[in-house]
C-alpha atoms as a PDB file:
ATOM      1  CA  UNK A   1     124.613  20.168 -88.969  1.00  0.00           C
ATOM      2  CA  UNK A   2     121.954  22.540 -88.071  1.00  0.00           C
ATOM      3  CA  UNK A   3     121.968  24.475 -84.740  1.00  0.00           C
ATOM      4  CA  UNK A   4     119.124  25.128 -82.656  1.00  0.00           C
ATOM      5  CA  UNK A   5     118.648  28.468 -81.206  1.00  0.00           C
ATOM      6  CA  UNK A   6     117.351  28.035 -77.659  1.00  0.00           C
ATOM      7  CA  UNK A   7     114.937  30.612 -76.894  1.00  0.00           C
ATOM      8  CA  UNK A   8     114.970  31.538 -73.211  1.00  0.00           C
ATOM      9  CA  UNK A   9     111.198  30.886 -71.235  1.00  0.00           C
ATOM     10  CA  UNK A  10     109.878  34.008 -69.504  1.00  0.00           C
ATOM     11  CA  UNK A  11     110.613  32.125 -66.037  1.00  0.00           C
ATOM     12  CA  UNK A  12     114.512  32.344 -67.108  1.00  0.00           C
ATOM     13  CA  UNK A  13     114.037  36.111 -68.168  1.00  0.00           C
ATOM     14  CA  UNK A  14     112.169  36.338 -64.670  1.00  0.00           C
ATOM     15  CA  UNK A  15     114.762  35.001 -62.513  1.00  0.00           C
ATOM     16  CA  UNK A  16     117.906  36.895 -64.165  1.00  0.00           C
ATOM     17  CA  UNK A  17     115.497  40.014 -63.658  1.00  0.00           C
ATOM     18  CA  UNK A  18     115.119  39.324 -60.034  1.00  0.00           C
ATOM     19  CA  UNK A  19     119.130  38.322 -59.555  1.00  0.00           C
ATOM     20  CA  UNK A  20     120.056  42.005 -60.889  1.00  0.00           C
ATOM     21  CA  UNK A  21     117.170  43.211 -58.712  1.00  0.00           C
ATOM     22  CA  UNK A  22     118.981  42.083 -55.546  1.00  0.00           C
ATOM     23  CA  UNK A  23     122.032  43.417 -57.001  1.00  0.00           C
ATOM     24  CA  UNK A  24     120.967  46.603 -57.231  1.00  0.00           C
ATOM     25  CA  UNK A  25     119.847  46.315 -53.912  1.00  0.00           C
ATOM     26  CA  UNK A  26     122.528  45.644 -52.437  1.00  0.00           C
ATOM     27  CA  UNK A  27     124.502  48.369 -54.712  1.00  0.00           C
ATOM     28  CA  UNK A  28     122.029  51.030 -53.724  1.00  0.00           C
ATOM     29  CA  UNK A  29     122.475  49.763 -49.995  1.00  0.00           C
ATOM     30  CA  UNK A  30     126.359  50.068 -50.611  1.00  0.00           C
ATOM     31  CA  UNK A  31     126.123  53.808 -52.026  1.00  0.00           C
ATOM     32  CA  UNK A  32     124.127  54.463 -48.805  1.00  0.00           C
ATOM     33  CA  UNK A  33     126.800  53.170 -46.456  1.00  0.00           C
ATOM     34  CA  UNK A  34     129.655  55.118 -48.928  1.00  0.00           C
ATOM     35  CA  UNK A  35     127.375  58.146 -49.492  1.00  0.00           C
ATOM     36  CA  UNK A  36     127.396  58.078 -45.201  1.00  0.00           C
ATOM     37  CA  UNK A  37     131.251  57.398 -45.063  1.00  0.00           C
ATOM     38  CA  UNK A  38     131.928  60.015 -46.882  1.00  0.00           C
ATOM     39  CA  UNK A  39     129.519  62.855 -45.612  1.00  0.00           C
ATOM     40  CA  UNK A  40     131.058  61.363 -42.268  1.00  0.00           C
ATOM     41  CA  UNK A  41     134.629  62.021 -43.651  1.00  0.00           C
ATOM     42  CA  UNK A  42     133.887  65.527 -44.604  1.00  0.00           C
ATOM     43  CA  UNK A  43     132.698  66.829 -41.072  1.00  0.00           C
ATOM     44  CA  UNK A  44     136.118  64.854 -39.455  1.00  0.00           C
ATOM     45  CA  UNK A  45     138.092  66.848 -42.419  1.00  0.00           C
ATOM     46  CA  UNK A  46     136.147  70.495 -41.689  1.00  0.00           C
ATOM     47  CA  UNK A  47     136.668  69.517 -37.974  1.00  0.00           C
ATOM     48  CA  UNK A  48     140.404  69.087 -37.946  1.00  0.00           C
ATOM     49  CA  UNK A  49     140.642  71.951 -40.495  1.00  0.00           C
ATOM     50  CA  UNK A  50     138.576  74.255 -37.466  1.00  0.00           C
ATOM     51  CA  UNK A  51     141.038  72.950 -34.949  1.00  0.00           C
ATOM     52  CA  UNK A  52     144.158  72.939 -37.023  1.00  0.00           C
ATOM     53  CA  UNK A  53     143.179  76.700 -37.628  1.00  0.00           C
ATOM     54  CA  UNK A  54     142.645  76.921 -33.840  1.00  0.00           C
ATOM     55  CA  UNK A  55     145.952  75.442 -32.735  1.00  0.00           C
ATOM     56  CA  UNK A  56     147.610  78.550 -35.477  1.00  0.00           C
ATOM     57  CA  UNK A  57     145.783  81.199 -34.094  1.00  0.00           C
ATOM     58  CA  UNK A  58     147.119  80.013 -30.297  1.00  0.00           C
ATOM     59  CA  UNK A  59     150.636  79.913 -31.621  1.00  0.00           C
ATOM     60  CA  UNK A  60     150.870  83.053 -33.255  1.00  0.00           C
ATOM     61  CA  UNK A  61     149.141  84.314 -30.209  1.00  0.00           C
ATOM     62  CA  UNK A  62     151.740  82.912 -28.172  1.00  0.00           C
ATOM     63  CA  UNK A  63     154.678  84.093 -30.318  1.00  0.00           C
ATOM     64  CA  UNK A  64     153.406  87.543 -29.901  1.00  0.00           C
ATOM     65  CA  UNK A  65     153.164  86.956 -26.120  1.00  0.00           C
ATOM     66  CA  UNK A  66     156.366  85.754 -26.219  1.00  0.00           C
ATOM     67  CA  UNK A  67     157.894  88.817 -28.066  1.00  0.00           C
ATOM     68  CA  UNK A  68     156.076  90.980 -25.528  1.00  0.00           C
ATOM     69  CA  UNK A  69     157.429  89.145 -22.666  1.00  0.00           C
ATOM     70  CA  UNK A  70     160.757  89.334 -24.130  1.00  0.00           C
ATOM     71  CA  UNK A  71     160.168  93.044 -25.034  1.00  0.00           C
ATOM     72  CA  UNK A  72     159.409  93.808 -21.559  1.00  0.00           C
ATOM     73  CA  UNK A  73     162.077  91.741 -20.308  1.00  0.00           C
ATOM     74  CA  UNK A  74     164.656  93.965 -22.336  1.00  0.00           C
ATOM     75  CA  UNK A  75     162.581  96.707 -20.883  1.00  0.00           C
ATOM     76  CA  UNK A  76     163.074  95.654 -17.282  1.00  0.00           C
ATOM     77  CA  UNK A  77     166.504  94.990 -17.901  1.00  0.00           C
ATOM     78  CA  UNK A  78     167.293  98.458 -19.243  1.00  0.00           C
ATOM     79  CA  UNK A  79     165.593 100.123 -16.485  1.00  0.00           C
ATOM     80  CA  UNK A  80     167.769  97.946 -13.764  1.00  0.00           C
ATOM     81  CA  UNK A  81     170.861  98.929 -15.494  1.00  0.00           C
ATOM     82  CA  UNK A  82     169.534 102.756 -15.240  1.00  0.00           C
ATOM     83  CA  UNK A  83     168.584 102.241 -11.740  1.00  0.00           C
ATOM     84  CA  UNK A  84     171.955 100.939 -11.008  1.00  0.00           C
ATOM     85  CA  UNK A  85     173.899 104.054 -13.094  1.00  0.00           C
ATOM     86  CA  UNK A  86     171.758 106.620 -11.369  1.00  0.00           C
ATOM     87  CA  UNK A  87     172.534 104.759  -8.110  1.00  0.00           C
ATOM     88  CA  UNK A  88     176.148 104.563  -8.807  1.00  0.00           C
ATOM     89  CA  UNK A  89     176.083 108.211  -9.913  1.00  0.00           C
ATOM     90  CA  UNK A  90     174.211 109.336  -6.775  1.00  0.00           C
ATOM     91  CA  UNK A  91     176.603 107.706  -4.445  1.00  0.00           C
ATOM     92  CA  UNK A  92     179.731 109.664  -6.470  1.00  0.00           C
ATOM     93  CA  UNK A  93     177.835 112.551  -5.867  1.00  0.00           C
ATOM     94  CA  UNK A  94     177.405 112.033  -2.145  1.00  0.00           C
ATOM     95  CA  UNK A  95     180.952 110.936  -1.863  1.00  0.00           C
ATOM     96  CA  UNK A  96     181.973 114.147  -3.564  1.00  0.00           C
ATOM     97  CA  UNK A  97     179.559 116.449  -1.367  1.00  0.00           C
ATOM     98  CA  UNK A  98     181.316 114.599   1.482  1.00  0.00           C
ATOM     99  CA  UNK A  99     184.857 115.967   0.489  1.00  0.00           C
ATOM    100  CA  UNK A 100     183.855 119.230  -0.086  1.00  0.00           C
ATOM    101  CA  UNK A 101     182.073 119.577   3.599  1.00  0.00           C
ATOM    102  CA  UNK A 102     185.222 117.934   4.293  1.00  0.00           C
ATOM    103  CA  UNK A 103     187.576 120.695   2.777  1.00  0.00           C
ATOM    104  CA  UNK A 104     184.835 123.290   3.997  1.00  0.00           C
ATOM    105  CA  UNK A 105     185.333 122.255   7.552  1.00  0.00           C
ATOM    106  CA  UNK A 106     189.364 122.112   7.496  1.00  0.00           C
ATOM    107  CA  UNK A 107     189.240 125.312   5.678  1.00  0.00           C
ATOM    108  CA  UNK A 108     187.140 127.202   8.737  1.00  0.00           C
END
């Protein structure tokens, strides 16, 4: 039993050589598209990474708004509460400046 080794005609070698030249092709084409996708990806991750950074900044400049606001509001509120003592002292005093005219007139 003897075997024959086929040896392959240059129009076989020729074909195969144009079959992985259309693969790569269509590989190289495929990087393109994926080389694309992903540059595409990028700018959509730096761009949410811009606004996510954005959105912070807002809420910590909000929180500090809202610890002014509150600041002042304890401010305001102190200030009513002194208003209303030095009201509430004033009219004692003019009640008391009313008894002593009072007392100064019975005594003339």
């Amino acid at each position: 039993m003897s075997q024959e080794t086929r040896i392959p005609r240059n129009s076989e070698f020729q074909l195969e050589n144009d079959e992985l030249k259309n693969k790569l092709r269509i590989l190289e084409a495929e990087n393109i598209k994926l080389n694309a996708l992903l540059e595409s990806s990028e700018s959509m991750r730096r761009d949410l990474q811009k606004t996510a950074q954005e959105v912070m900044f807002k809420a910590q400049s909000e929180a500090i708004q809202f610890q002014v606001d509150r600041f002042k509001l304890k401010d305001d509120t102190f200030q009513v509460e002194t208003i209303r003592a030095l009201h509430a002292e004033l009219e004692e005093n003019r009640r008391k400046i009313a008894r002593q005219k009072e007392r100064i007139i019975h005594l003339k």
